[in-house]
Structure formats: C-alpha cells, structure tokens
Protein backbone atom coordinates (compact mmCIF):
# COMPACT_ATOMS: atom_id res chain seq x y z
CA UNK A 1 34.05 -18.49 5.19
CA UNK A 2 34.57 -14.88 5.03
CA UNK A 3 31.49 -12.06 5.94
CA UNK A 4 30.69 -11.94 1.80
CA UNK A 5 30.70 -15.51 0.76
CA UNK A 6 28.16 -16.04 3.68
CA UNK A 7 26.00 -13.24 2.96
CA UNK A 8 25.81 -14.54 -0.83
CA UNK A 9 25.43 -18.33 0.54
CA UNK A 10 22.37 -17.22 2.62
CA UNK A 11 21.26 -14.90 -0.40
CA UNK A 12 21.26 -17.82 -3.19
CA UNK A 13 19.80 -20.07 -0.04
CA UNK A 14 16.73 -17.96 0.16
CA UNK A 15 16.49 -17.68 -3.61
CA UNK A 16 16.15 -21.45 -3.74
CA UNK A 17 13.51 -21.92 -0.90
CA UNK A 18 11.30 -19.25 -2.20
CA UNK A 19 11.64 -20.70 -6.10
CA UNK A 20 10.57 -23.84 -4.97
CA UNK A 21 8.18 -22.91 -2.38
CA UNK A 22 6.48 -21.17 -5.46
CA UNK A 23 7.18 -23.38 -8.11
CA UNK A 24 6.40 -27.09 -6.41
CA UNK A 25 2.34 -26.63 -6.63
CA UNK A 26 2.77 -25.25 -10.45
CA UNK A 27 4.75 -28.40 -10.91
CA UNK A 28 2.40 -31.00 -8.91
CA UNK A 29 -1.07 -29.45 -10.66
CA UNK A 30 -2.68 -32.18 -12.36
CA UNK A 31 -0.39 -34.20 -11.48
CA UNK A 32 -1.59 -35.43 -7.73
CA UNK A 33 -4.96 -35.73 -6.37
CA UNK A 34 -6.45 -33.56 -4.27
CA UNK A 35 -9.29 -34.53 -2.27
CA UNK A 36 -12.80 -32.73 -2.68
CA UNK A 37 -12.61 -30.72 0.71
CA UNK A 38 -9.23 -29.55 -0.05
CA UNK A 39 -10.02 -28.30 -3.62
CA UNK A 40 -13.56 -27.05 -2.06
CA UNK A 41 -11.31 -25.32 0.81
CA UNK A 42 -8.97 -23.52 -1.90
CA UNK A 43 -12.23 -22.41 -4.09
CA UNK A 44 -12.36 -19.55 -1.36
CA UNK A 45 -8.49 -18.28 -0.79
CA UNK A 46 -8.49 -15.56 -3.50
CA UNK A 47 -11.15 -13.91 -2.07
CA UNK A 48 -10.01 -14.09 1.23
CA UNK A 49 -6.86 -13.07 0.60
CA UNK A 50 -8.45 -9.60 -1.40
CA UNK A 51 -10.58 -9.44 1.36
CA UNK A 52 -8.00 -8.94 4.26
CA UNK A 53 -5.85 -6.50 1.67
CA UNK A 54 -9.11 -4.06 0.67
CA UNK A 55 -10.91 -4.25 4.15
CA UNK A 56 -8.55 -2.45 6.58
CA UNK A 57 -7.02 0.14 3.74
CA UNK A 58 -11.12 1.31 3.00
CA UNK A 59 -11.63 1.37 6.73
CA UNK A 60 -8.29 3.30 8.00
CA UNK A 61 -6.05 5.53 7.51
CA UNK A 62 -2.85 6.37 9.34
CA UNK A 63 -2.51 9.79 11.03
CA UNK A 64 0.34 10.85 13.22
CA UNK A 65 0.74 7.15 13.84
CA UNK A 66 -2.68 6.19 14.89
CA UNK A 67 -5.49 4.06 13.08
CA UNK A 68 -8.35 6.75 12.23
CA UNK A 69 -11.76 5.49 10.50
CA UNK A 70 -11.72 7.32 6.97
CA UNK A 71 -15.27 7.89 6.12
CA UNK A 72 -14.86 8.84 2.74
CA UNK A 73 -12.87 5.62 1.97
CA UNK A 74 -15.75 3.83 2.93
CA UNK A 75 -18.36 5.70 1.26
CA UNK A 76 -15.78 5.04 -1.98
CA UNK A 77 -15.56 1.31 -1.01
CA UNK A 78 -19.27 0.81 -0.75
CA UNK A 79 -19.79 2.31 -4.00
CA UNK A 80 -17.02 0.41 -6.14
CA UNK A 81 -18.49 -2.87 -4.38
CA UNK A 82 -21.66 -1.91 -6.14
CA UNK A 83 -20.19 -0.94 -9.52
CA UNK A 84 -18.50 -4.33 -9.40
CA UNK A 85 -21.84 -6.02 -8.63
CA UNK A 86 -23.80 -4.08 -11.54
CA UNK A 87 -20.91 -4.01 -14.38
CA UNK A 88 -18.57 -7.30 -13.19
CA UNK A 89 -15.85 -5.16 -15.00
CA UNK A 90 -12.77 -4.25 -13.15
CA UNK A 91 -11.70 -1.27 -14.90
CA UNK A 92 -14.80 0.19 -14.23
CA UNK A 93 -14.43 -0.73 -10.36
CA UNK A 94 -11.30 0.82 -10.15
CA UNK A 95 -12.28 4.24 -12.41
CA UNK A 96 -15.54 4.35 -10.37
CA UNK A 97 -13.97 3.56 -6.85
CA UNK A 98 -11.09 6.21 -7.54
CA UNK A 99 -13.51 8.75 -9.01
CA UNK A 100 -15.37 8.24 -6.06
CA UNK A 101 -12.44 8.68 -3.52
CA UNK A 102 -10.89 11.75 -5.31
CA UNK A 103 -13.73 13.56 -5.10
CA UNK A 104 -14.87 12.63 -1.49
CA UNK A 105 -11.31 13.64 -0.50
CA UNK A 106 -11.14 16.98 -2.41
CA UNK A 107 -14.57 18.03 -0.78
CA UNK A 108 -14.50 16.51 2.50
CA UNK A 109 -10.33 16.43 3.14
C-alpha cells in the first residue's frame, strides 16, 4: 500500500469509529434499559461538562505563557451566574455577562 492509500485508509477508519461512537447511543435510546443509577448518574453530565469549560476560562487568562487570575472575568462570571438565576434566559446571560466583561476590561485593562 502506497503512503496515500494508507493515509486515506486511516482517514475513512477514523471517520467510521467516531460516526459510530456518536451515533450507537442515538440508535440504542429507548431501545435498551438503563438502570435507575445510571440514568440518575447521566442527569448530571451536562452540567458538569459546562462546568469544567466556563470555570477555568472566568478564572484565567493566559499571559506570556503563564496562568494569571483575571479579576474582571470573575466579577463578569459572578454576575451572568446571577442574571441566569433571576431571568433563566440565555440570551440575556450572555448580553449581560459580555456587557459586563467589556466594560470591566475597557476600565480596568
């Protein structure tokens, strides 16, 4: 097998593993029990999952290759978690939280 016809074999390869890693569940919903702790267990992933991607972006901030604590990302976290909490509207988490962060950076830098 020559250096192209391997690198497309290991190209459609990967193509089929990740379709069916992804598509499998969608197929098996319904379809197959699930026992109560699992389903109680997978209740809580979404949020987990935003957690770990919104906690260390509103906390840091990458300077000249270091991790640096970014106060004003914080401040703008803290207050789009409370928009969230008053309005349960998303667009008006993200307008606040931006708003928030904009301004915090134009004032404080």
């Amino acid at each position: 097998m020559n250096e192209v016809a391997g690198f497309w074999a290991v190209i459609v390869v990967l193509a089929a593993g990740t379709f069916l890693m992804r598509s499998i569940p969608l197929w098996l919903h319904g379809r197959s029990f699930m026992p109560p702790w699992v389903d109680r267990f997978l209740r809580y992933v979404p949020a987990a999952a935003l957690t770990a991607l919104v906690v260390p972006g509103s906390l840091y901030v990458r300077a000249d290759g270091d991790y640096e604590f970014a106060p004003v990302r914080v401040v703008a976290a803290c207050i789009a978690l409370l928009i969230a909490v008053r309005t349960k509207s998303v667009m008006a988490t993200m307008l606040g939280g931006m708003a928030v962060l904009w301004v915090g950076q134009a004032f404080v830098g």
